[in-house]
PDB file of N, CA and C in Angstrom:
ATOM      1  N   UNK A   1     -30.254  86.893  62.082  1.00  0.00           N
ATOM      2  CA  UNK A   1     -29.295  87.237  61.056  1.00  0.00           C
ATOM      3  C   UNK A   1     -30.038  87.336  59.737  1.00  0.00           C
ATOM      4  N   UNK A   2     -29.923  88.489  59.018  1.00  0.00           N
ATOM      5  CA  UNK A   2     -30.715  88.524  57.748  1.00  0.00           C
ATOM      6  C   UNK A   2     -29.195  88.758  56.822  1.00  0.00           C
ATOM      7  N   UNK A   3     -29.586  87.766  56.094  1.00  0.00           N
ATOM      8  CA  UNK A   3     -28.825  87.369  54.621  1.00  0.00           C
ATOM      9  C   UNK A   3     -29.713  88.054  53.197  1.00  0.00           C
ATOM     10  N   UNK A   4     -29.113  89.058  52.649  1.00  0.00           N
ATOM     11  CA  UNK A   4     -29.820  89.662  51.510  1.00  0.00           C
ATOM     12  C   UNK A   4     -29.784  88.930  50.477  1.00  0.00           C
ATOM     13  N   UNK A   5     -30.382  88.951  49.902  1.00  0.00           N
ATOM     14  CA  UNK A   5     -30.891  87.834  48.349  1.00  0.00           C
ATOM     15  C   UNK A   5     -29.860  88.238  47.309  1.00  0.00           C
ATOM     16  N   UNK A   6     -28.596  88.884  47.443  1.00  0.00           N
ATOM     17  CA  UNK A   6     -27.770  89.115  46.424  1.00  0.00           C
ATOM     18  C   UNK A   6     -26.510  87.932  46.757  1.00  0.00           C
ATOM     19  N   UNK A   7     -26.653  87.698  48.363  1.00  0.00           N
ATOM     20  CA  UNK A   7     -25.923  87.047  48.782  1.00  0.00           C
ATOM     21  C   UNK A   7     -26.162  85.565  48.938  1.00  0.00           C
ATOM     22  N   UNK A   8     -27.459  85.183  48.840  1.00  0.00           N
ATOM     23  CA  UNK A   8     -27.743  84.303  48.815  1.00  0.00           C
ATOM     24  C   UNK A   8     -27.787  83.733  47.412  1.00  0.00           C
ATOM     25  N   UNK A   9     -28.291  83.914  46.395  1.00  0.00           N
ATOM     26  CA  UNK A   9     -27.880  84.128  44.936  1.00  0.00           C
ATOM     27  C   UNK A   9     -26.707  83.277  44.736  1.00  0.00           C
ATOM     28  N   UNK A  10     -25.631  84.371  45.100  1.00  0.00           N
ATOM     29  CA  UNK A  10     -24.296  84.553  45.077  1.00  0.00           C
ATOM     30  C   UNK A  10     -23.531  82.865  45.561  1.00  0.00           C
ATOM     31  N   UNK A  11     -24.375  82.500  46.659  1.00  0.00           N
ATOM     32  CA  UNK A  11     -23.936  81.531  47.301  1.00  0.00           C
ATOM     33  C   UNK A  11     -24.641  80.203  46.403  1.00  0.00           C
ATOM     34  N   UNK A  12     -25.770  80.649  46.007  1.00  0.00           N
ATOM     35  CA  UNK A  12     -26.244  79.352  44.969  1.00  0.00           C
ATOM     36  C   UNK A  12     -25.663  79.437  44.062  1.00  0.00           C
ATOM     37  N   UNK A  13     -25.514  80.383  43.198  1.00  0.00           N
ATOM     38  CA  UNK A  13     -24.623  79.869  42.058  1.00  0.00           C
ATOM     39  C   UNK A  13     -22.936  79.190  42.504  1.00  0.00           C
ATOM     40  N   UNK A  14     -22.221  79.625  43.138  1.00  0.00           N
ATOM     41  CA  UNK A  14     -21.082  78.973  43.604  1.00  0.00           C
ATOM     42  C   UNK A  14     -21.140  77.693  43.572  1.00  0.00           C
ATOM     43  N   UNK A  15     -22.272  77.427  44.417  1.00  0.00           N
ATOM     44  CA  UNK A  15     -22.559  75.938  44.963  1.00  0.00           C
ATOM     45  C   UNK A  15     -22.792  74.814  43.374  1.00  0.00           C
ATOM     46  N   UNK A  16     -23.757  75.626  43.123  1.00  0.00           N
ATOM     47  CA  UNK A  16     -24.029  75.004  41.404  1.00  0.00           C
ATOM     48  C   UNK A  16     -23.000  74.688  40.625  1.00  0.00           C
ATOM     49  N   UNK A  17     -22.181  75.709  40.258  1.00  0.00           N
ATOM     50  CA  UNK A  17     -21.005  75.549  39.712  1.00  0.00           C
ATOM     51  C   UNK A  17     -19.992  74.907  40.001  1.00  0.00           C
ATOM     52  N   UNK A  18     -19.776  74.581  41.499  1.00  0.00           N
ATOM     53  CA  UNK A  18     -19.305  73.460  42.181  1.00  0.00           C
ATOM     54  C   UNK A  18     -19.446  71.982  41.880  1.00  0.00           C
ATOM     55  N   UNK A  19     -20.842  71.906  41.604  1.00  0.00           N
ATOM     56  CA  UNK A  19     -21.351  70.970  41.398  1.00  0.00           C
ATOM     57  C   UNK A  19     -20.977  70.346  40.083  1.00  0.00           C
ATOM     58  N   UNK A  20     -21.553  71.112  39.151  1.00  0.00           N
ATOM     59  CA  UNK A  20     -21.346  70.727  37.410  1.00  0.00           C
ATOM     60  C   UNK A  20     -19.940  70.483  37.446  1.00  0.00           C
ATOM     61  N   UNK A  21     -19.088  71.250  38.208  1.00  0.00           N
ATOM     62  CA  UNK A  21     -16.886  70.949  37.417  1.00  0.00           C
ATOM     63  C   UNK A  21     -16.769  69.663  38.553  1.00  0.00           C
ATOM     64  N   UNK A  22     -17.637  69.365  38.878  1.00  0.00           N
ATOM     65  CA  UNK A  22     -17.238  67.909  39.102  1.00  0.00           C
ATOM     66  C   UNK A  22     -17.197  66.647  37.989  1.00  0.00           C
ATOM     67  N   UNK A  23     -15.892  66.441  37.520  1.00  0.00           N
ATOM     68  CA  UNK A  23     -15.498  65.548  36.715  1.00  0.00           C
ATOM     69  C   UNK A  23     -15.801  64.076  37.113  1.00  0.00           C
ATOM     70  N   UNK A  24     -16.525  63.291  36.408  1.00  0.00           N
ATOM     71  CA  UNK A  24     -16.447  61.680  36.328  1.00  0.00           C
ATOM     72  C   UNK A  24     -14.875  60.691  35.746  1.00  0.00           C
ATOM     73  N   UNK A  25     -14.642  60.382  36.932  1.00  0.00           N
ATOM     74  CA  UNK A  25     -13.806  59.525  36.561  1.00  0.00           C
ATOM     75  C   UNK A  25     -14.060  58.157  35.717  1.00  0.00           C
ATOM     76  N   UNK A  26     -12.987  57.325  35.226  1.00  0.00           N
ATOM     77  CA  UNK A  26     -13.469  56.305  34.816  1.00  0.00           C
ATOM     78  C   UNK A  26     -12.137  55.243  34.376  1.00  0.00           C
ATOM     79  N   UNK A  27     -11.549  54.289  35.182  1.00  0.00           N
ATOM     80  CA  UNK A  27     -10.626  53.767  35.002  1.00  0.00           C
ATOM     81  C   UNK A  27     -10.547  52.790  33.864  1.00  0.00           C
ATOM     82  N   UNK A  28      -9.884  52.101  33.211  1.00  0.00           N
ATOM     83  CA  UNK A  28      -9.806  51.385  32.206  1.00  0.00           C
ATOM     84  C   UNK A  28      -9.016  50.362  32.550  1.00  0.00           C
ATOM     85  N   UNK A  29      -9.220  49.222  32.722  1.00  0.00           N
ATOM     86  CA  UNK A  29      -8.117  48.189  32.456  1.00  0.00           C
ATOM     87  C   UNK A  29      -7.586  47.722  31.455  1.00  0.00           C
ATOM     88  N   UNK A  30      -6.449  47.122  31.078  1.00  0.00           N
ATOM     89  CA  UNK A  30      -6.114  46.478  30.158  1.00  0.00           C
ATOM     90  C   UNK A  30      -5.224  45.139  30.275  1.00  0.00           C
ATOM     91  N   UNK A  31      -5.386  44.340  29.535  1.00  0.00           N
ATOM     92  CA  UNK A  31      -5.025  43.202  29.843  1.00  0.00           C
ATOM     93  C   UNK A  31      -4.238  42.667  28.964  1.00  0.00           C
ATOM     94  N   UNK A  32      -2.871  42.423  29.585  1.00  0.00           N
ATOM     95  CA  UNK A  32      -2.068  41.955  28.699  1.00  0.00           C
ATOM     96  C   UNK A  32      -1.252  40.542  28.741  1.00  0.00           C
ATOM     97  N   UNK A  33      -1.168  40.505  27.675  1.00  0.00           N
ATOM     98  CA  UNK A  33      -0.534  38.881  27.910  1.00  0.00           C
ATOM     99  C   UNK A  33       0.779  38.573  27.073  1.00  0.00           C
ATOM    100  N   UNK A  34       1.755  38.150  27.108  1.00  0.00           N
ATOM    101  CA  UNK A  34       3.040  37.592  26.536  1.00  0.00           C
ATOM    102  C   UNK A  34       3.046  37.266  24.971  1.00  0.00           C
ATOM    103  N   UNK A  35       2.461  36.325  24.952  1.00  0.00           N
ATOM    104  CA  UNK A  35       1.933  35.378  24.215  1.00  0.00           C
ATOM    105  C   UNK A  35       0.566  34.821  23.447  1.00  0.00           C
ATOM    106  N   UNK A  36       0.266  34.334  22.328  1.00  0.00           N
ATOM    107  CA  UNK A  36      -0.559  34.544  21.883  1.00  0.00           C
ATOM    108  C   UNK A  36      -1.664  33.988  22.308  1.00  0.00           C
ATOM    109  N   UNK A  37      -3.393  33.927  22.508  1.00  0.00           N
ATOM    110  CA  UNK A  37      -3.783  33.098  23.433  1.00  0.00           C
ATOM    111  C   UNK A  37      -4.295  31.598  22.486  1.00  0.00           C
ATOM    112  N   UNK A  38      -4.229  30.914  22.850  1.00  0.00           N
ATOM    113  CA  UNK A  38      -4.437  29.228  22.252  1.00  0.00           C
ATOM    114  C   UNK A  38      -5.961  29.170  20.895  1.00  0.00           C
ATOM    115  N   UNK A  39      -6.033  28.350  20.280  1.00  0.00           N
ATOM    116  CA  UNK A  39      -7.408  28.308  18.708  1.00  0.00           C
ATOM    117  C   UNK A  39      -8.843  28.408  19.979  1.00  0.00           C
ATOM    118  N   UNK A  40      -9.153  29.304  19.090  1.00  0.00           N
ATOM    119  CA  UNK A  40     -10.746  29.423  20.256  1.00  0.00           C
ATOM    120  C   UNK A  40     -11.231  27.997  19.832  1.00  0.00           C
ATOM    121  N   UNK A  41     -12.022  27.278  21.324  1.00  0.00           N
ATOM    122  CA  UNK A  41     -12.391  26.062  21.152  1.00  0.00           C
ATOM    123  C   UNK A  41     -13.935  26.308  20.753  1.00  0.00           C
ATOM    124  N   UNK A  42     -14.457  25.377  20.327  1.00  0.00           N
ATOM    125  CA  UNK A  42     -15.423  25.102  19.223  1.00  0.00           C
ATOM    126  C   UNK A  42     -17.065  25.240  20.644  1.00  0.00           C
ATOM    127  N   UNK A  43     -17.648  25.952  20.523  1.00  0.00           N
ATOM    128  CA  UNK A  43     -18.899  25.749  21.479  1.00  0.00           C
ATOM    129  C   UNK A  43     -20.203  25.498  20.853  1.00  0.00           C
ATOM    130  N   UNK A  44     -21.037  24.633  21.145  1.00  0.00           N
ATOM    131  CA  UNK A  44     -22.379  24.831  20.097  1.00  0.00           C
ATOM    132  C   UNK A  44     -22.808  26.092  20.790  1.00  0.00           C
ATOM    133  N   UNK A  45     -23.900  26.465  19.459  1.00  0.00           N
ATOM    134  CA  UNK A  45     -24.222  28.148  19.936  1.00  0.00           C
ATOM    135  C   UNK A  45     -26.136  27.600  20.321  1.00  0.00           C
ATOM    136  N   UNK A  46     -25.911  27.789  21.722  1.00  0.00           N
ATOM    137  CA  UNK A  46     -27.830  27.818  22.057  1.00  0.00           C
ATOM    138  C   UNK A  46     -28.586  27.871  21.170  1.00  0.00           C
ATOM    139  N   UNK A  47     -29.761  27.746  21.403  1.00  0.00           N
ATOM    140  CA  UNK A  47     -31.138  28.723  20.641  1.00  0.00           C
ATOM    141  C   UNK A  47     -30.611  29.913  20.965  1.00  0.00           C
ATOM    142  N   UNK A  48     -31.430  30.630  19.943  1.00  0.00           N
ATOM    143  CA  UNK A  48     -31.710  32.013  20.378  1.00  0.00           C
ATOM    144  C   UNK A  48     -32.839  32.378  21.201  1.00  0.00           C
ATOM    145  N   UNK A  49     -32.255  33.366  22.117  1.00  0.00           N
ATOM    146  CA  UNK A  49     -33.540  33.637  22.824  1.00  0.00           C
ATOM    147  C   UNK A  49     -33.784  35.123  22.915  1.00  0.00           C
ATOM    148  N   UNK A  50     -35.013  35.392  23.125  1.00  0.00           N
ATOM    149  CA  UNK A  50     -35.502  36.374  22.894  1.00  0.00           C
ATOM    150  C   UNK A  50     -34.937  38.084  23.889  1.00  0.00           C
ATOM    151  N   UNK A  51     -34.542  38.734  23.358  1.00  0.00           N
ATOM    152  CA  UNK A  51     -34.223  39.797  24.357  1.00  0.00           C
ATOM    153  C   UNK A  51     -32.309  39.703  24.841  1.00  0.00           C
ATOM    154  N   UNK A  52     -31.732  38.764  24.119  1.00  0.00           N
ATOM    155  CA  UNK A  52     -30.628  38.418  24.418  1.00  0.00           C
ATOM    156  C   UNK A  52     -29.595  38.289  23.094  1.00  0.00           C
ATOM    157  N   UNK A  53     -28.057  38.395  23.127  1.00  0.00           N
ATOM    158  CA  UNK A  53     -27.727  38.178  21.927  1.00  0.00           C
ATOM    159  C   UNK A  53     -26.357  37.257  22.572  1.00  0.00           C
ATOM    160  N   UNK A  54     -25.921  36.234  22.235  1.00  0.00           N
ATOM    161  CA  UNK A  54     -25.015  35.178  22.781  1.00  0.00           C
ATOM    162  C   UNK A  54     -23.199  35.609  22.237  1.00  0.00           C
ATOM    163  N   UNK A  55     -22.636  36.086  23.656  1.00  0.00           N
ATOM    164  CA  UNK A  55     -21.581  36.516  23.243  1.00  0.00           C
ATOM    165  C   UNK A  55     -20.480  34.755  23.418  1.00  0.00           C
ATOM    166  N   UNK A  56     -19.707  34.800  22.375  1.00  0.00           N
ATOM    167  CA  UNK A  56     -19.124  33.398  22.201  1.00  0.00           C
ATOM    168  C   UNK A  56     -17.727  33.890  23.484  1.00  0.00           C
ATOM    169  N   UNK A  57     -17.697  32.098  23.520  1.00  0.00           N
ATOM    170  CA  UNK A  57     -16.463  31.913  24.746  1.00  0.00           C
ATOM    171  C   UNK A  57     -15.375  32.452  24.181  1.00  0.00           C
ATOM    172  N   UNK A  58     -14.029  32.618  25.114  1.00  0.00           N
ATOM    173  CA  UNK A  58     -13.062  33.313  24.556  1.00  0.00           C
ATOM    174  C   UNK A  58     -12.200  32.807  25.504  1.00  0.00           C
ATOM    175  N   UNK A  59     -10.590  33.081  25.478  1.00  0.00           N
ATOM    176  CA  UNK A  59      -9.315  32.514  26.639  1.00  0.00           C
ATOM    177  C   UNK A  59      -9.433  34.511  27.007  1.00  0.00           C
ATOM    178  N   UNK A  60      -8.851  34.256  28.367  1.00  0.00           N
ATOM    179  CA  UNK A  60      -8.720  35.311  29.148  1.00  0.00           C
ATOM    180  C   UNK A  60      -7.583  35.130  29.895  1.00  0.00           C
ATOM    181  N   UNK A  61      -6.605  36.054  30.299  1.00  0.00           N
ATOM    182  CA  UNK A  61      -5.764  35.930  30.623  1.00  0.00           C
ATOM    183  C   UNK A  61      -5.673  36.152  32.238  1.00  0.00           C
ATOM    184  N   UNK A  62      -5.589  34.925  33.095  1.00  0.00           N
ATOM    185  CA  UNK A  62      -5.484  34.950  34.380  1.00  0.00           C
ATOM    186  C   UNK A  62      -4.227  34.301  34.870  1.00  0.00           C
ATOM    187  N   UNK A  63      -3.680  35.369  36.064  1.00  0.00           N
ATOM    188  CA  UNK A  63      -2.332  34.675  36.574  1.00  0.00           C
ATOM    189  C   UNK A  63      -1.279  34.053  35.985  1.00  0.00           C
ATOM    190  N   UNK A  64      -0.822  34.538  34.718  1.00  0.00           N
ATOM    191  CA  UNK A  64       0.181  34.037  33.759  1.00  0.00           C
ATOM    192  C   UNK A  64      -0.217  32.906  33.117  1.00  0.00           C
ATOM    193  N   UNK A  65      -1.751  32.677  32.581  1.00  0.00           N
ATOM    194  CA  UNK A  65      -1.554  31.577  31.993  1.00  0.00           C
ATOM    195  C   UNK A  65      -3.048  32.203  31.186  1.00  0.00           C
ATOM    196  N   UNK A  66      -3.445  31.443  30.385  1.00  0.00           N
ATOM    197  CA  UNK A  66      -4.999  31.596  29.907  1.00  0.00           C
ATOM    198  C   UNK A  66      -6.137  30.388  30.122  1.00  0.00           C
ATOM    199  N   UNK A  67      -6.588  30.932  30.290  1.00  0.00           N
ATOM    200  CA  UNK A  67      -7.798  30.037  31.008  1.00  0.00           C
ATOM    201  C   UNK A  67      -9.321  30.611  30.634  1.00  0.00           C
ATOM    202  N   UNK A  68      -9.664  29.137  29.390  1.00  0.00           N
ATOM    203  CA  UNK A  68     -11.043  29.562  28.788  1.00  0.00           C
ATOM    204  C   UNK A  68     -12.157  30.124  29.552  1.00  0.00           C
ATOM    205  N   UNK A  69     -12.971  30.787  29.053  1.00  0.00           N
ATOM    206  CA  UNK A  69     -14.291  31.768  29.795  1.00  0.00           C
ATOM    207  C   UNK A  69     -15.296  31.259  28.767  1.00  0.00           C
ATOM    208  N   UNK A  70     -16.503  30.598  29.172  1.00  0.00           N
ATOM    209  CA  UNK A  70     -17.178  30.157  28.300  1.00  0.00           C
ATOM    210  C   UNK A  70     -18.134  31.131  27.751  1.00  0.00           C
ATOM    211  N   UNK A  71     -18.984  30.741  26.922  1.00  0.00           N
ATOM    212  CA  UNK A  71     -19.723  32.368  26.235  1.00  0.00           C
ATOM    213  C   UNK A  71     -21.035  32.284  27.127  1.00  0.00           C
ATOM    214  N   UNK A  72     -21.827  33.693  27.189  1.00  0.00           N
ATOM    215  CA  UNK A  72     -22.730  33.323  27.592  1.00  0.00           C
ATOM    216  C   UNK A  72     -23.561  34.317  27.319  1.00  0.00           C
ATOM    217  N   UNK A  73     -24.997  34.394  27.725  1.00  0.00           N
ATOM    218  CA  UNK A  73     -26.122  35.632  27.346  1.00  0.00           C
ATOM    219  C   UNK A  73     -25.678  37.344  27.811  1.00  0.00           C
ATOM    220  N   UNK A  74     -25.989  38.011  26.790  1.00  0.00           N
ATOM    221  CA  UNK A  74     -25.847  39.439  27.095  1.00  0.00           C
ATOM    222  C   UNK A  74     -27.376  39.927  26.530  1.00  0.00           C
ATOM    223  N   UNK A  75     -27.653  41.014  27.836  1.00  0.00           N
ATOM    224  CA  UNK A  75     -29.026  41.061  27.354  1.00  0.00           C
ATOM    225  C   UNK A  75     -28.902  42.188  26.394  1.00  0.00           C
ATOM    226  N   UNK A  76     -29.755  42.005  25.307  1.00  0.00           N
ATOM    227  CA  UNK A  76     -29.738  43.017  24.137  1.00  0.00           C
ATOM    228  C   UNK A  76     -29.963  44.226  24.641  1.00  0.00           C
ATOM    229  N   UNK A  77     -29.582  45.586  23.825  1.00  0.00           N
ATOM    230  CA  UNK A  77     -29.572  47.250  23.817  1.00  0.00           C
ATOM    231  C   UNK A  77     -29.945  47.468  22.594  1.00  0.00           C
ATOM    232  N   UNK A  78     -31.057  47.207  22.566  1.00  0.00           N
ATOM    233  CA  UNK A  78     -32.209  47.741  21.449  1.00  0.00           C
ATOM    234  C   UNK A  78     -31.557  49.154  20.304  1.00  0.00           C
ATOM    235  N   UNK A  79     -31.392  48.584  19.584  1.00  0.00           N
ATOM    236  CA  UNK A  79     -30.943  49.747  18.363  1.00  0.00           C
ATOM    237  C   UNK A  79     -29.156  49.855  18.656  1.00  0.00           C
ATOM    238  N   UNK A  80     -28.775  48.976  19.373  1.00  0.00           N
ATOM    239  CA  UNK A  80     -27.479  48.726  19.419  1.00  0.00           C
ATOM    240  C   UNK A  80     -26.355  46.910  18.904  1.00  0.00           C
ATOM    241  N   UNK A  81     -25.456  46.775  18.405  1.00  0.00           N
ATOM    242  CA  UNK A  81     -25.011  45.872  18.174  1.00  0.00           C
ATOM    243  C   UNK A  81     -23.302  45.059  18.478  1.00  0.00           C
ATOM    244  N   UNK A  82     -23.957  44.385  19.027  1.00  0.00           N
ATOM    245  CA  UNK A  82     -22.651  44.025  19.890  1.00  0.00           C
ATOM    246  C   UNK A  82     -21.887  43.425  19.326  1.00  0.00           C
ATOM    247  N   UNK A  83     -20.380  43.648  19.612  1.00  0.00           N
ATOM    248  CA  UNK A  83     -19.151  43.413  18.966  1.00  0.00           C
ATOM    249  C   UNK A  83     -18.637  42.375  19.993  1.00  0.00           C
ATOM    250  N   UNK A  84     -18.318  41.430  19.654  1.00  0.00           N
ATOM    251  CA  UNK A  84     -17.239  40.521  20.369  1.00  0.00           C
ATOM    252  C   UNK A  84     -16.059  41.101  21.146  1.00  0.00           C
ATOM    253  N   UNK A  85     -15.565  40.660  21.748  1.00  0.00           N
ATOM    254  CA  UNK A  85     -14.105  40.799  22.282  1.00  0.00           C
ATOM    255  C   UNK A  85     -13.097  39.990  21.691  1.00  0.00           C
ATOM    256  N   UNK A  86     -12.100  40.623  21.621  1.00  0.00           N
ATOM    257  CA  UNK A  86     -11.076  39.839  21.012  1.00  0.00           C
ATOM    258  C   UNK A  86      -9.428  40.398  21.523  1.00  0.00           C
ATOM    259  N   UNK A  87      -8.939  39.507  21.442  1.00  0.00           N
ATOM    260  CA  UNK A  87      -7.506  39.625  21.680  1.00  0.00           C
ATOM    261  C   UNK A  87      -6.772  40.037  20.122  1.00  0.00           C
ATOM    262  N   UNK A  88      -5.694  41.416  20.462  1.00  0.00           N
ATOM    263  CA  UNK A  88      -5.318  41.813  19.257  1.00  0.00           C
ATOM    264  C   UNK A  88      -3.718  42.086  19.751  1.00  0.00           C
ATOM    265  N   UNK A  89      -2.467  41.538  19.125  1.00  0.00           N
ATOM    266  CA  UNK A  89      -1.027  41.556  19.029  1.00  0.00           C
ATOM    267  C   UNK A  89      -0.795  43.308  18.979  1.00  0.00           C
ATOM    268  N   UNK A  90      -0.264  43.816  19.448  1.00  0.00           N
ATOM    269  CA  UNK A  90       0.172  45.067  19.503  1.00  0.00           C
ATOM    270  C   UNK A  90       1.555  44.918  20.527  1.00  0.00           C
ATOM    271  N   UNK A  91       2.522  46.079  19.981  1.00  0.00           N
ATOM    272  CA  UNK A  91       3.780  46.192  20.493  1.00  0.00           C
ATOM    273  C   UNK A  91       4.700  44.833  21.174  1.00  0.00           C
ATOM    274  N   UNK A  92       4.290  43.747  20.607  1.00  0.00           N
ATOM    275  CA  UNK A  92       5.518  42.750  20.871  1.00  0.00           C
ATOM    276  C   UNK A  92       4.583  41.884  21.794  1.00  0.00           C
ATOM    277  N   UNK A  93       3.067  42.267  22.682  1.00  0.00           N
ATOM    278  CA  UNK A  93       2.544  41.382  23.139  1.00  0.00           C
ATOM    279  C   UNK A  93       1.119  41.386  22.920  1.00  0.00           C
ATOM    280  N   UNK A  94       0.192  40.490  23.519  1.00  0.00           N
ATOM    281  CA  UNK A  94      -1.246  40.502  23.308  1.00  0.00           C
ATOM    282  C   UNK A  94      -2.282  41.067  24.245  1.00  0.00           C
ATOM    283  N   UNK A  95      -3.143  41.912  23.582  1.00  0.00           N
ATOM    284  CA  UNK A  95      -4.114  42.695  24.468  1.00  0.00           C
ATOM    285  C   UNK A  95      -5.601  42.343  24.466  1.00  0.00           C
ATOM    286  N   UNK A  96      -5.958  42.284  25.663  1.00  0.00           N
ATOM    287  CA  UNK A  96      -7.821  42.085  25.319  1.00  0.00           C
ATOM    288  C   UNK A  96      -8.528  43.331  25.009  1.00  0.00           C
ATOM    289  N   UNK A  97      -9.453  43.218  23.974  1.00  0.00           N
ATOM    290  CA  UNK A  97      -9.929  44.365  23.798  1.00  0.00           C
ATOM    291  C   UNK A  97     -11.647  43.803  24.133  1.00  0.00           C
ATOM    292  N   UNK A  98     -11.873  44.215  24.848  1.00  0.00           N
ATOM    293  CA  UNK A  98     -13.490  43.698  25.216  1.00  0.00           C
ATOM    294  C   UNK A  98     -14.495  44.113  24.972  1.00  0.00           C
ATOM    295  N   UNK A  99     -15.203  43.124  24.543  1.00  0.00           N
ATOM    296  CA  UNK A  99     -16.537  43.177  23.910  1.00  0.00           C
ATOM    297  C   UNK A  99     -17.576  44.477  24.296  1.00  0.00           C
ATOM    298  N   UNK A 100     -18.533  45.333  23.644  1.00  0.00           N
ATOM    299  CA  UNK A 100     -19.281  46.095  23.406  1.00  0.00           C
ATOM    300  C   UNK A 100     -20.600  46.553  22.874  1.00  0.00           C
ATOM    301  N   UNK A 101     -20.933  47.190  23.057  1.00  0.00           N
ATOM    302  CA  UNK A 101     -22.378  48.059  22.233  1.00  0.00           C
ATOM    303  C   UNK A 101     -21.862  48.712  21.203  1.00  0.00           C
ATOM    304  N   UNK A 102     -22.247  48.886  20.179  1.00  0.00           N
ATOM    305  CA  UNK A 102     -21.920  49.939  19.506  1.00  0.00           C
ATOM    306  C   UNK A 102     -23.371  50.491  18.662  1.00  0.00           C
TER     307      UNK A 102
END
């Protein structure tokens, strides 16, 4: 069977273009809670260590109740600066908005 090179072409670009309109998904959670979450409790903050930047503990909202998450190492992104997470009151209840690079 001989396939002419207009057709074959024809069939690579399809395929290509197939390829690229393939969209990345990317789900988001969000986390919501009733109520406001309890005074962040007091943690000593480590040394610093090298290559790392210490994200502080925070309450998280599990199974209808909150339940502290203690802080712990995030490894640094060089020329980037990380933002905490925090819980912010919107529409009548409380949302986690979680920590980042920026």
């Amino acid at each position: 069977m001989k396939i002419s090179l207009r057709v074959l072409l024809a069939q690579t670009a399809i395929v290509a273009a197939g390829a690229m309109a393939v969209a990345s998904a990317s789900a988001q959670v969000v986390i919501v809670a009733p109520s406001a979450p309890p005074a962040v409790r007091y943690e000593p903050v480590p040394p610093a260590r090298a290559g790392y930047v210490w994200d502080r503990g925070h309450w998280r909202w599990d199974h209808g109740q909150y339940v502290w998450a203690p802080g712990h190492w995030q490894v640094e992104q060089v020329g980037h600066r990380w933002t905490e997470g925090h819980w912010a009151a919107r529409e009548g209840a409380w949302r986690w908005v979680p920590g980042h690079w920026a």
